[in-house]
Protein backbone atom coordinates (compact mmCIF):
# COMPACT_ATOMS: atom_id res chain seq x y z
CA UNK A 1 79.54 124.98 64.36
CA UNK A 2 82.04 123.13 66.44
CA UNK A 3 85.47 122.11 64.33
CA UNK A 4 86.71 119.23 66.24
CA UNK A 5 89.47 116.96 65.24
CA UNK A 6 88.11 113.80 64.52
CA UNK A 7 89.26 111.83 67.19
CA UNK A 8 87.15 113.67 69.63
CA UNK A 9 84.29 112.39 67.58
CA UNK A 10 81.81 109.62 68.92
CA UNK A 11 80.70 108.34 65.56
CA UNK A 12 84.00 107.56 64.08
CA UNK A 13 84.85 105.73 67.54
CA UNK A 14 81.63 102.89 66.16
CA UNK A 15 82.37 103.31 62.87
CA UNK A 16 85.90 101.90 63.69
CA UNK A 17 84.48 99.30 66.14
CA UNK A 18 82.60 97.87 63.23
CA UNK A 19 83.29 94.21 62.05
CA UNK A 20 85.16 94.46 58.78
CA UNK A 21 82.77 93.39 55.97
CA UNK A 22 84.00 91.09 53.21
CA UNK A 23 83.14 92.15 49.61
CA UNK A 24 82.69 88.50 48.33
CA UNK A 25 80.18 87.67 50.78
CA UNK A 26 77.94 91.04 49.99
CA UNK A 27 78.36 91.58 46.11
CA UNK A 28 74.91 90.12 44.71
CA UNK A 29 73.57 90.98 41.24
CA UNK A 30 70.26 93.21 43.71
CA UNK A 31 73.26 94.66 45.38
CA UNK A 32 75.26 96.15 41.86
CA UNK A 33 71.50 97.55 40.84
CA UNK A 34 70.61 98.88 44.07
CA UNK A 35 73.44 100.59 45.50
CA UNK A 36 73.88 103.81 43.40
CA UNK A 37 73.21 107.55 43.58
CA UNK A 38 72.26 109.60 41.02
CA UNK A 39 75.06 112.56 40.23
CA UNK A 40 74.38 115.67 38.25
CA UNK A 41 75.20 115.47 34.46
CA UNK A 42 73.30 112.39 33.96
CA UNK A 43 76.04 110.48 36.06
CA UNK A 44 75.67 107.45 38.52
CA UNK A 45 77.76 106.79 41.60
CA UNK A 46 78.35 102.58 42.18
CA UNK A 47 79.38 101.52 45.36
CA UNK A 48 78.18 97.79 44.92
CA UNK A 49 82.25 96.88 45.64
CA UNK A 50 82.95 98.69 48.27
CA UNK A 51 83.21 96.52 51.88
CA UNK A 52 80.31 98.23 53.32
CA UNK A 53 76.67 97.67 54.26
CA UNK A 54 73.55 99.51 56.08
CA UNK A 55 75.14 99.33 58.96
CA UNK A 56 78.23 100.92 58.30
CA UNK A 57 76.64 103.82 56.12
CA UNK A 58 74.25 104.92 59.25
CA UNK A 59 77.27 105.19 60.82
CA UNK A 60 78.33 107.28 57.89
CA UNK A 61 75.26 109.62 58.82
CA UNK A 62 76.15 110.06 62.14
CA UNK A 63 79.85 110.85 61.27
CA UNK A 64 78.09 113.27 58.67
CA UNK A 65 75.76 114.37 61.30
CA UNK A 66 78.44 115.02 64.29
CA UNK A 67 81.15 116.56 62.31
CA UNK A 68 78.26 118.94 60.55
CA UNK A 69 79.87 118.38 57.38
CA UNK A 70 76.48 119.94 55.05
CA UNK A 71 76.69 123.14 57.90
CA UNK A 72 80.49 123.37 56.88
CA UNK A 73 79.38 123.07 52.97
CA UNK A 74 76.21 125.93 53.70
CA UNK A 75 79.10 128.29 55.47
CA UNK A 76 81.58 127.65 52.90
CA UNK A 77 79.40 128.74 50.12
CA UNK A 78 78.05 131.71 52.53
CA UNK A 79 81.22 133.35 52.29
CA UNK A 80 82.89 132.75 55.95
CA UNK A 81 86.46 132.49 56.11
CA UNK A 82 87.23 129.01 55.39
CA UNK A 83 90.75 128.93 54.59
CA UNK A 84 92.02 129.62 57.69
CA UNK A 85 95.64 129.44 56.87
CA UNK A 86 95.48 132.69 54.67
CA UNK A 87 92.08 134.15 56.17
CA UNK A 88 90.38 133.56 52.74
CA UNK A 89 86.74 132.72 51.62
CA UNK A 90 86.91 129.80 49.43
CA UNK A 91 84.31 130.59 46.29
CA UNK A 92 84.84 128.02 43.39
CA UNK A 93 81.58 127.00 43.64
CA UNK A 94 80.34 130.49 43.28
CA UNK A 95 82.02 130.64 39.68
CA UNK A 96 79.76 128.04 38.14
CA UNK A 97 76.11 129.69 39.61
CA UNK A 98 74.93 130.99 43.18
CA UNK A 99 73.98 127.72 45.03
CA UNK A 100 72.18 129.17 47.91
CA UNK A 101 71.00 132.41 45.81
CA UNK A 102 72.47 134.59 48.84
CA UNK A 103 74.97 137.17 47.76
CA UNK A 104 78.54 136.75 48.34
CA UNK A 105 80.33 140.17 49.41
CA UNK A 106 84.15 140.26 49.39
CA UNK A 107 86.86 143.08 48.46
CA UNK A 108 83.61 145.80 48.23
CA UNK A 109 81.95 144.05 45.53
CA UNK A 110 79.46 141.48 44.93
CA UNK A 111 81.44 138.24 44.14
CA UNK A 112 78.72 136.02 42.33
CA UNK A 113 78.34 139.22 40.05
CA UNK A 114 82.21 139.82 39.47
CA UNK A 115 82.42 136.09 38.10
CA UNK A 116 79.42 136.56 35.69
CA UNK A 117 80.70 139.41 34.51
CA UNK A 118 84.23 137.59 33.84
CA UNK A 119 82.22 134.87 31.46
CA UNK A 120 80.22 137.91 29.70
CA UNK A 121 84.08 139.09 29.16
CA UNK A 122 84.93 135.64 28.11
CA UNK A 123 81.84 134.98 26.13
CA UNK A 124 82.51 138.36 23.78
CA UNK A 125 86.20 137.93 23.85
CA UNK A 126 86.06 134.05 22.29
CA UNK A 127 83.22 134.96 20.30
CA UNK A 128 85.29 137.52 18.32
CA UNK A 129 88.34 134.99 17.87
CA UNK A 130 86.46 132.63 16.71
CA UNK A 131 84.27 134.58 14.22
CA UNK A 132 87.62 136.51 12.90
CA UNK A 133 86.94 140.03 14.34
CA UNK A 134 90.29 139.91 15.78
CA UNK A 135 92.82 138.56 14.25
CA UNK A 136 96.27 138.34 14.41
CA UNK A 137 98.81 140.93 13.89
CA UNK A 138 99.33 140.20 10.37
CA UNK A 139 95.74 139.83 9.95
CA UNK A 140 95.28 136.37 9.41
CA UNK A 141 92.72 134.00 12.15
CA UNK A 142 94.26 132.35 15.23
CA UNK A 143 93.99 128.31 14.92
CA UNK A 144 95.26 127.93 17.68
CA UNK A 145 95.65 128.69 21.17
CA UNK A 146 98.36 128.17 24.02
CA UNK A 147 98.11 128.44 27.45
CA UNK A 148 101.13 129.31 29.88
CA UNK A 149 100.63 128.48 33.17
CA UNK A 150 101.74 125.59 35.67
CA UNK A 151 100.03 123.39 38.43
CA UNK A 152 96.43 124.72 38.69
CA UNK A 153 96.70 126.91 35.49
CA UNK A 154 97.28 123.88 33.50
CA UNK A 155 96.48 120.82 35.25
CA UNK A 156 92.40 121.18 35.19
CA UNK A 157 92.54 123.28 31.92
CA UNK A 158 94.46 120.77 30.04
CA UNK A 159 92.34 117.71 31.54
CA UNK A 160 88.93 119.52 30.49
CA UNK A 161 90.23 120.27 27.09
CA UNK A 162 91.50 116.88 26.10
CA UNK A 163 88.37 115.00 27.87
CA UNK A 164 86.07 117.63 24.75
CA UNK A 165 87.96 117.20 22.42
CA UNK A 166 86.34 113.81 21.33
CA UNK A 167 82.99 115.14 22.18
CA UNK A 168 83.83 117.89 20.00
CA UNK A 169 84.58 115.74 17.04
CA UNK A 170 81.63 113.96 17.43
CA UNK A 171 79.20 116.39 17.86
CA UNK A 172 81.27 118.81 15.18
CA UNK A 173 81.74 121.40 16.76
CA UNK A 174 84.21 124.09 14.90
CA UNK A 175 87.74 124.10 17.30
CA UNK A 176 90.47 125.87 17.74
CA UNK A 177 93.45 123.79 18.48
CA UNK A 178 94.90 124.19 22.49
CA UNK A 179 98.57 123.83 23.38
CA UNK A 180 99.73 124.04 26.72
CA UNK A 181 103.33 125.29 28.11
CA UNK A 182 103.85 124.39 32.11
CA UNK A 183 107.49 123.08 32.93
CA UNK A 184 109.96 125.32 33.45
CA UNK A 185 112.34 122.63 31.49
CA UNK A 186 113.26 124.87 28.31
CA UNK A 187 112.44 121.81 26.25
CA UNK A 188 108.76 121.95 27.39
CA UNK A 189 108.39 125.18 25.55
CA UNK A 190 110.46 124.59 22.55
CA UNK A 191 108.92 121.90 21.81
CA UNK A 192 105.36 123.03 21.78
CA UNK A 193 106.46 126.60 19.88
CA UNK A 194 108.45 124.31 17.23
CA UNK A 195 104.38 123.11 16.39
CA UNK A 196 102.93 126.86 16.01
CA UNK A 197 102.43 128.75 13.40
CA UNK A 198 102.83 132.39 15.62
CA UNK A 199 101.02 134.36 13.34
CA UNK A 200 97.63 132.29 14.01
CA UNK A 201 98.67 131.13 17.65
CA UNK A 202 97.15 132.99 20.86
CA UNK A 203 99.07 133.05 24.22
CA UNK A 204 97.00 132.91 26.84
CA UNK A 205 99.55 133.75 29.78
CA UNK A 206 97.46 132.77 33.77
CA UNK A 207 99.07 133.54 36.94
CA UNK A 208 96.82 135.01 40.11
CA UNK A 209 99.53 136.72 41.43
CA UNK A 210 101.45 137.78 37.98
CA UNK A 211 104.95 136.53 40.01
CA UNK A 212 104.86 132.71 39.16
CA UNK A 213 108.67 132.38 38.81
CA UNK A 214 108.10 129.20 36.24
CA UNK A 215 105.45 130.85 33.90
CA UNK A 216 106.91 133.90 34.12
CA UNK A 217 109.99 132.48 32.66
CA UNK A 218 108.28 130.64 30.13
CA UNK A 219 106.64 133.83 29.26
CA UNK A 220 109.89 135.27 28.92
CA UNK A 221 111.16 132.67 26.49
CA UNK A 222 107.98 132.60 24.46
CA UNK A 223 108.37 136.41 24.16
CA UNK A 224 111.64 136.42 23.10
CA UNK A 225 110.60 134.22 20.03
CA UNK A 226 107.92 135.85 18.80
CA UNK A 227 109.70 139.13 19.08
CA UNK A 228 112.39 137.75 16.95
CA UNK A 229 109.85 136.15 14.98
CA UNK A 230 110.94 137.19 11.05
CA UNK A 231 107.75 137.69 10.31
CA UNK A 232 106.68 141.54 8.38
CA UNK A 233 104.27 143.44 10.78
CA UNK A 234 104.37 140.61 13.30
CA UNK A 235 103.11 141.92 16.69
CA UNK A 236 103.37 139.88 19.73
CA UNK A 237 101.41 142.58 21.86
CA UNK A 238 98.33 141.07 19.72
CA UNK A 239 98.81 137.54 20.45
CA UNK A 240 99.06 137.26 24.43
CA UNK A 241 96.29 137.93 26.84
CA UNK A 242 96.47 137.28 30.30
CA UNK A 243 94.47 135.53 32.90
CA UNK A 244 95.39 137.02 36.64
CA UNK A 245 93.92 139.03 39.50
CA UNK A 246 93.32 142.94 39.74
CA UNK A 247 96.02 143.60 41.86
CA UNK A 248 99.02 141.96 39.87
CA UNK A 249 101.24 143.72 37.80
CA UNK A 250 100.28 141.37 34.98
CA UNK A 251 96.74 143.39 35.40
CA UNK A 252 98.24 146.19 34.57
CA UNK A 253 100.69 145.40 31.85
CA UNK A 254 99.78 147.24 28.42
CA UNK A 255 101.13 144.53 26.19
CA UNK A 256 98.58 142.21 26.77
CA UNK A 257 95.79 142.60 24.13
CA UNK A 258 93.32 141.59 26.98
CA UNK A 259 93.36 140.72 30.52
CA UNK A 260 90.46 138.66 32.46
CA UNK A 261 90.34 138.72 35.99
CA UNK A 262 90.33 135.95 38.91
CA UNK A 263 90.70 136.67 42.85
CA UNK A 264 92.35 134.87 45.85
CA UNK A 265 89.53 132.88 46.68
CA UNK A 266 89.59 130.63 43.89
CA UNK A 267 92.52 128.43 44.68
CA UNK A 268 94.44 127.03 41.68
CA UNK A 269 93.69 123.31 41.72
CA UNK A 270 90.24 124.68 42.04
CA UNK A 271 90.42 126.92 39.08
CA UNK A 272 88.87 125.30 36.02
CA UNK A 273 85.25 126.82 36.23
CA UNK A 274 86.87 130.25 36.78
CA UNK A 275 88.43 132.33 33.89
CA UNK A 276 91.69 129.76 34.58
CA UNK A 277 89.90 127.36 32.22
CA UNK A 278 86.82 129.34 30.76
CA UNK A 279 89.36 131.20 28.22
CA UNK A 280 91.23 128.59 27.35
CA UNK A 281 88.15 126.40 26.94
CA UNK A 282 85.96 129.15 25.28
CA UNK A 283 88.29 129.56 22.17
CA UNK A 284 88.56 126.25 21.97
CA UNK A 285 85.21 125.20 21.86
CA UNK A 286 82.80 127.78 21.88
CA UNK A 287 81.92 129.83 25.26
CA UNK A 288 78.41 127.65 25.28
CA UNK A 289 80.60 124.67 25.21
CA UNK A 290 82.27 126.08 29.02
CA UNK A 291 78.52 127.22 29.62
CA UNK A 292 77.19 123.55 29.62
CA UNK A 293 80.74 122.62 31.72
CA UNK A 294 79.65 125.28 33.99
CA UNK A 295 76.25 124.07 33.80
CA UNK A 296 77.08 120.43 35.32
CA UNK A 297 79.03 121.86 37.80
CA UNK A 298 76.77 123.88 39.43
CA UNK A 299 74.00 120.77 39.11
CA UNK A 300 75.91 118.15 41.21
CA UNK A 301 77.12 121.73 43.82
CA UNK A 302 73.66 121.82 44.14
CA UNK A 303 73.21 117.88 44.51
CA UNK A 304 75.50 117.69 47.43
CA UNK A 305 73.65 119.97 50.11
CA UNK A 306 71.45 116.93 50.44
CA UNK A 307 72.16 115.84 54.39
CA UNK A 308 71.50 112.17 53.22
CA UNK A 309 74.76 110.09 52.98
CA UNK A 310 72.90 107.85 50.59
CA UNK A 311 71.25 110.64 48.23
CA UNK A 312 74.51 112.38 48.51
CA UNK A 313 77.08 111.35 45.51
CA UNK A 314 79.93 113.54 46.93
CA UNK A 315 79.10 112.84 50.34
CA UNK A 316 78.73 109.13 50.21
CA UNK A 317 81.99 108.55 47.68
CA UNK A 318 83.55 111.05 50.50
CA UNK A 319 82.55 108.85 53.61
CA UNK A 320 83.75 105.82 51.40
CA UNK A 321 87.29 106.86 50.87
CA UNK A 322 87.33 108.40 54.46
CA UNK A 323 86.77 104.59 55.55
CA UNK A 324 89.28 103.66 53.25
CA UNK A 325 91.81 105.82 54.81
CA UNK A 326 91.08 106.29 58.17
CA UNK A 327 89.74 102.94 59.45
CA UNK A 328 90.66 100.15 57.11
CA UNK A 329 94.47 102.64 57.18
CA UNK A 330 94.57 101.78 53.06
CA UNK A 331 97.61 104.69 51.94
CA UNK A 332 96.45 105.21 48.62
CA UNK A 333 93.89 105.08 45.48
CA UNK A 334 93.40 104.70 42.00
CA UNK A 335 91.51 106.42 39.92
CA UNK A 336 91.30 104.63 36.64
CA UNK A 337 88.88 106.01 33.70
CA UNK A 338 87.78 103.92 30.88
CA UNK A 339 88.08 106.64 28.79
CA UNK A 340 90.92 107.74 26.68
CA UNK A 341 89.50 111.31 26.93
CA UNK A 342 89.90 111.63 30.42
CA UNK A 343 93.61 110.48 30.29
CA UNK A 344 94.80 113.74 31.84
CA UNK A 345 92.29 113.42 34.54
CA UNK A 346 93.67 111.75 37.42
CA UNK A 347 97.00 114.06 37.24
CA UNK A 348 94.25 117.09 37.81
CA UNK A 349 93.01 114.55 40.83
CA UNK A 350 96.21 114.10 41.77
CA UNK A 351 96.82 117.90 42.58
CA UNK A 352 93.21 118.91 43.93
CA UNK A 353 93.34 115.43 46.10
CA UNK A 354 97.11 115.51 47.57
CA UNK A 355 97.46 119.45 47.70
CA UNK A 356 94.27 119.49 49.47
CA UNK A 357 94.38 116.90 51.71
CA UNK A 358 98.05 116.17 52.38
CA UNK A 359 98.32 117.99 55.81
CA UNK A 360 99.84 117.21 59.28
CA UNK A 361 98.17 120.01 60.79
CA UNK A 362 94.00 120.82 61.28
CA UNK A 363 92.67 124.35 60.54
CA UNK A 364 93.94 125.79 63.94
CA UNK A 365 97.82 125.16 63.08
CA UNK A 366 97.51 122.01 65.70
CA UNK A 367 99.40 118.90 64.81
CA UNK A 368 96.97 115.93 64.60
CA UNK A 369 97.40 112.65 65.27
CA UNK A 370 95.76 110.44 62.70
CA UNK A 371 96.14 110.13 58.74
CA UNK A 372 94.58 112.46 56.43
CA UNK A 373 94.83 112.32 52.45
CA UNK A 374 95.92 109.34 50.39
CA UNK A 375 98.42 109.37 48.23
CA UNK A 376 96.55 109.52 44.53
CA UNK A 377 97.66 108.15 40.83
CA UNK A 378 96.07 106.30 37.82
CA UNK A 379 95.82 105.60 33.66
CA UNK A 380 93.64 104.80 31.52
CA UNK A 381 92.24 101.19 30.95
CA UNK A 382 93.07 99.64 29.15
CA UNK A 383 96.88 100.68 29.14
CA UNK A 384 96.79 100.57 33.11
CA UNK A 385 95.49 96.47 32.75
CA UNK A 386 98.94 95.86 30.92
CA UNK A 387 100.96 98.17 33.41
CA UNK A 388 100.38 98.62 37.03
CA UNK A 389 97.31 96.11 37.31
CA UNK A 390 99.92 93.26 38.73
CA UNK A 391 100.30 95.14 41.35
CA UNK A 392 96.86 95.80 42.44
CA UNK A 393 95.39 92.48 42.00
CA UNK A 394 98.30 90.49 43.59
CA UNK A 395 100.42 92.48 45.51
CA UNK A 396 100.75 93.09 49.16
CA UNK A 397 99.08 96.41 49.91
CA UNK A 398 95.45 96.80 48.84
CA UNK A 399 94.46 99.73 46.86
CA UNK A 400 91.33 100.94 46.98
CA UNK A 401 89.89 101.41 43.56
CA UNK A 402 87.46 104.08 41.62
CA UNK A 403 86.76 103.41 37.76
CA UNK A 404 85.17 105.64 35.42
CA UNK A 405 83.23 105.10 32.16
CA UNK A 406 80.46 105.52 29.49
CA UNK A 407 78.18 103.33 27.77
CA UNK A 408 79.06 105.42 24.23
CA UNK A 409 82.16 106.87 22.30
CA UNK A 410 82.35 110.70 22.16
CA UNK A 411 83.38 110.51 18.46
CA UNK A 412 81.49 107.94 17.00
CA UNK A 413 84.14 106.11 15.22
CA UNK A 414 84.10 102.01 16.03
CA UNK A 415 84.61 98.87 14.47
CA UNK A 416 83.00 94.91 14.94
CA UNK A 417 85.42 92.60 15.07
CA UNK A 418 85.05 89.14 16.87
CA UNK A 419 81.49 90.07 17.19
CA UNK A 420 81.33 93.28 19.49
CA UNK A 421 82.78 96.96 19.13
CA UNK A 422 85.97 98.21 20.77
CA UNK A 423 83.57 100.26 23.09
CA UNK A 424 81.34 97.23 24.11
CA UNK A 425 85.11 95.30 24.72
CA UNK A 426 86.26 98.61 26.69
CA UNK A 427 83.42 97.84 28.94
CA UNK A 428 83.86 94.48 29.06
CA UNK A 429 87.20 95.37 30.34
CA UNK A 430 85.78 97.72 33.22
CA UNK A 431 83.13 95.10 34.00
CA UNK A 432 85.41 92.31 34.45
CA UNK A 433 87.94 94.45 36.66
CA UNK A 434 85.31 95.25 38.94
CA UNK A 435 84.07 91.57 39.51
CA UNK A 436 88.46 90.46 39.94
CA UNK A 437 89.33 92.63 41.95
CA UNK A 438 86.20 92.20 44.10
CA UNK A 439 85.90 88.29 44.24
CA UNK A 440 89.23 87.19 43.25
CA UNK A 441 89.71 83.33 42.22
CA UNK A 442 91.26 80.07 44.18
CA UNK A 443 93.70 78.25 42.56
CA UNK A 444 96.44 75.36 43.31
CA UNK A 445 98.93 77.34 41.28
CA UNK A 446 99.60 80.62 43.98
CA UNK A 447 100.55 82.46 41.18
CA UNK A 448 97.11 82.15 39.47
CA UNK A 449 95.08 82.56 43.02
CA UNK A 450 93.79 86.11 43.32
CA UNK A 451 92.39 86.65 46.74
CA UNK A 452 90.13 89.77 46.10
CA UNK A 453 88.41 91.88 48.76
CA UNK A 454 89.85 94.65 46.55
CA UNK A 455 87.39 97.60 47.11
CA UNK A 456 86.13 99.76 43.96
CA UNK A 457 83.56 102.27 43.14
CA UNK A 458 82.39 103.21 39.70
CA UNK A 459 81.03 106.19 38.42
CA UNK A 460 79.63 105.98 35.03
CA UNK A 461 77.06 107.92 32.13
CA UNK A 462 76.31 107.45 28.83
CA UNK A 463 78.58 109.88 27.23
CA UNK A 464 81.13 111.99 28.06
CA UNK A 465 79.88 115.64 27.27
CA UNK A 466 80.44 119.07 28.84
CA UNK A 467 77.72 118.47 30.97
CA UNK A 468 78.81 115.51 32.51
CA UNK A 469 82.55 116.60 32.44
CA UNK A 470 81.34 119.57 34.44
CA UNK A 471 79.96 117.30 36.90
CA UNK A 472 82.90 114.73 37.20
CA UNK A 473 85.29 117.89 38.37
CA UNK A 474 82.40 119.20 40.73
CA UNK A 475 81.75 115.47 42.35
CA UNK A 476 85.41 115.36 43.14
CA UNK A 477 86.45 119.01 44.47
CA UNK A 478 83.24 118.88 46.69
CA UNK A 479 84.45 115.14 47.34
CA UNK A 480 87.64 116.22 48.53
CA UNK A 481 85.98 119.12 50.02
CA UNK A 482 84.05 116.61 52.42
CA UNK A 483 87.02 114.54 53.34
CA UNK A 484 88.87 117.75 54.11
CA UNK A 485 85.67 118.99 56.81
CA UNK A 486 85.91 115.30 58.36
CA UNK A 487 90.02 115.88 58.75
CA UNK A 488 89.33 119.16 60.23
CA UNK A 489 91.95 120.11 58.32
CA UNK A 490 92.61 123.20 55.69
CA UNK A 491 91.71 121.77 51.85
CA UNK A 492 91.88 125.22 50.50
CA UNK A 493 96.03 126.34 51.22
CA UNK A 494 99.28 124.84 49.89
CA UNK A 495 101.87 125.63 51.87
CA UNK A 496 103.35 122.66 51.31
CA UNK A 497 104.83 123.43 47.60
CA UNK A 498 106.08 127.07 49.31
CA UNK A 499 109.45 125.68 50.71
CA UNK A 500 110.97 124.24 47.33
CA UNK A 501 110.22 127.68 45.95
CA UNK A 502 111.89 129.38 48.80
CA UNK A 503 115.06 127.30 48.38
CA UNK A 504 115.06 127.35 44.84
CA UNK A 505 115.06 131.30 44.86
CA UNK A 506 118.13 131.05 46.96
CA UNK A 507 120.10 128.78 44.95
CA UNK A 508 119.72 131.11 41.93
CA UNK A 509 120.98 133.64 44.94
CA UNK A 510 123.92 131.83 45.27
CA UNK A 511 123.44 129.66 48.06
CA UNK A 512 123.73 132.43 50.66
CA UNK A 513 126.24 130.44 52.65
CA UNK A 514 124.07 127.47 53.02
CA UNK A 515 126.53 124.43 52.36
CA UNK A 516 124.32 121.89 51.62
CA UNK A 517 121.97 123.36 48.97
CA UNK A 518 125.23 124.87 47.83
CA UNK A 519 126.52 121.34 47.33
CA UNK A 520 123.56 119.85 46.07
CA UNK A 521 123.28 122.99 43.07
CA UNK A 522 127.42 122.49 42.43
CA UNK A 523 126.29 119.04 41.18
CA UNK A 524 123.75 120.51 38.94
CA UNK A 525 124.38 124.27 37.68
């Protein structure tokens, strides 16, 4: 394979030379039911309102074609060495089933093996919690669980376990209740202890390397109050297992009553079908509840090997935003679910998106010299109609657009009024958006004219459930995944979030004669 920056690429030199297409003139009613792609977990990719036609998406295939972007996928999930910055395969994938069904060898063990046997860890361990074989230190059940971790370890878990939660309730399945602890900010973790009960809460404490300086700290603190916990017979060794890799000290730290293992090739913000989010999620809900999660996943992993930009979800909605960014020069997007559930979920975009993505340099170390990732944000809609909307209907920049929604509640509750359900006006809502921001409306009054040409894309299902969860997180890592190979950058490091750290170790140093961050930390501490 030949990874070329992509200005030395011949396809993305016509794709630019294109003539600009105008939503207005191409949205039709045989357009909206015709231009869609089928994604795994009974999901449907939309790109009706996005400013593109045949033309432009054979020149999608060719970009596909010349940049090898399936042959980068195939290598990727071979096991070469595709995060070049720390010489690392990149296996997230992997976690949720064996797409190619070759084995994966890494570290002098089988990889696709060691993550099966994690869930079968997983599976046992939940199972017990949740059927009251272990219990507490003062034998009573644990209600409730609590996860300490920050940016990966918390982003995706806490975004998959408040998009169930509804789903749970509907379909009535038993829970445990899930708490999460991530900021460093003392207040973060007081206030989420003030709501346990310790005797039936379980800390679930996830760092890779076992040296996070923020969730070790927040260990610290949550340590300190259940050791000081009045409570006769209390234990804290029985409520805290960890989730880290084999080599950290955390691995080998006897307090923990159990410790589940994860490995360098599963980067954080990629995390949440690994044991990152299968504990948390398992105790939760039941490890067949992360098994049907996992389950999606590895459907729509599958579903985007196929070479065909148009039979390729991930692909297509990759090329998509890659025009976006790179030829119409649009700096950011919105992702904006009509779904209360998923109201977590573009903060987990935002990581695996900017972290990813946000480079200056390609895989080599080589500065390039044309924009790579946007920058990413969103809410849920309705709230987001009566907040930032303004903004993206009438304001200067365009912002590309990508809604999310289902045809049916997860919990089944709903009322008539004015002759249709909240869901049916929800969708209404989404509907409506689409069609605004797409075709606008003249007016005398210039503050009632709306000019449109404001692309979107909409995925949507019929419910949210594990399944299709699953394969919402899968559609956008491999997504971002895509964009990345196109880049020829490195989607799989971070060393962008390495620096602060650095600086903020040195402050707590003193300063070490630097002036400046001296100055800055006199103001503060």
């Amino acid at each position: 394979m030949e990874y070329k920056n992509l200005d030395k690429a011949a396809a993305f030199e016509t794709l630019k030379n294109e003539k600009k297409k105008d939503i207005r003139t191409l949205l039709t009613p045989e357009r909206v039911k015709k231009s869609e792609v089928k994604l795994g977990g009974g999901l449907k990719y939309n790109w009706a309102a996005m400013p593109v036609d045949d033309k432009i998406i054979k020149d999608y295939q060719l970009l596909a074609d010349e940049m090898e972007l399936i042959e980068k996928y195939k290598a990727l999930l071979s096991g070469e060495v595709m995060n070049t910055g720390e010489k690392r395969l990149v296996l997230h994938q992997l976690t949720r089933g064996n797409v190619l069904d070759k084995e994966v060898w890494a570290d002098e063990e089988e990889k696709g093996a060691f993550y099966k046997e994690q869930d079968e860890k997983i599976k046992a361990f939940s199972t017990a919690v949740r059927n009251g074989e272990i219990k507490g230190s003062t034998g009573k059940k644990f209600k409730t669980v609590c996860q300490i971790g920050i940016g990966g370890s918390d982003l995706g878990p806490r975004a998959l376990y408040l998009a169930l939660k509804g789903w749970a309730a509907g379909s009535r399945v038993r829970t445990l209740n899930a708490e999460f602890i991530s900021n460093v900010d003392p207040d973060d973790a007081s206030d989420v202890i003030s709501r346990l009960n310790l005797e039936t809460t379980l800390f679930i404490l996830v760092s890779k390397s076992g040296t996070t300086q923020e969730t070790l700290t927040n260990r610290d603190l949550v340590l300190d109050v259940l050791k000081k916990a009045p409570i006769p017979g209390f234990d804290a060794s029985k409520h805290m297992v960890a989730v880290t890799s084999k080599t950290s000290p955390l691995a080998k730290d006897s307090s923990m009553l159990a410790s589940f293992f994860i490995d360098d090739y599963i980067g954080g913000r990629y995390s949440s079908t690994s044991a990152v989010g299968g504990v948390v999620l398992s105790l939760a809900f039941g490890y067949s509840t992360f098994e049907k999660l996992l389950k999606g996943a590895h459907e729509e992993d599958v579903k985007a090997l196929n070479p065909q930009v148009k039979k390729n979800g991930a692909l297509l909605d990759a090329m998509n935003g890659f025009y976006m960014r790179s030829v119409l020069g649009y700096p950011s997007t919105a992702i904006l679910p009509y779904s209360q559930a998923l109201s977590r979920f573009p903060a987990h975009l935002q990581q695996l998106d900017m972290e990813s993505n946000g480079k200056h340099v390609n895989r080599f170390g080589e500065p390039v010299d044309y924009v790579t990732g946007p920058v990413i944000f969103g809410e849920p809609g309705t709230n987001g109609q009566h907040s930032f909307y303004q903004l993206l209907h009438q304001g200067t920049d365009i912002v590309p657009l990508q809604f999310i929604g289902f045809r049916e509640t997860q919990r089944g509750m709903d009322i008539e009024t004015a002759g249709s359900t909240s869901q049916k006006k929800l969708n209404a809502n989404l509907s409506a958006q689409i069609v605004a921001f797409a075709l606008g409306k003249d007016d005398e009054n210039p503050n009632k004219e709306f000019a449109g040409r404001r692309p979107s894309s909409l995925i949507y299902g019929d419910r949210l459930t594990p399944q299709a969860l699953g394969a919402l997180l899968a559609h956008y890592e491999n997504k971002v995944m895509f964009q990345g190979f196109l880049w020829n950058i490195n989607s799989f490091d971070q060393e962008g979030v390495q620096l602060g750290k650095v600086l903020a170790k040195k402050v707590l140093s003193g300063c070490e004669g630097d002036e400046v961050l001296k100055a800055f930390a006199d103001l503060l501490i």
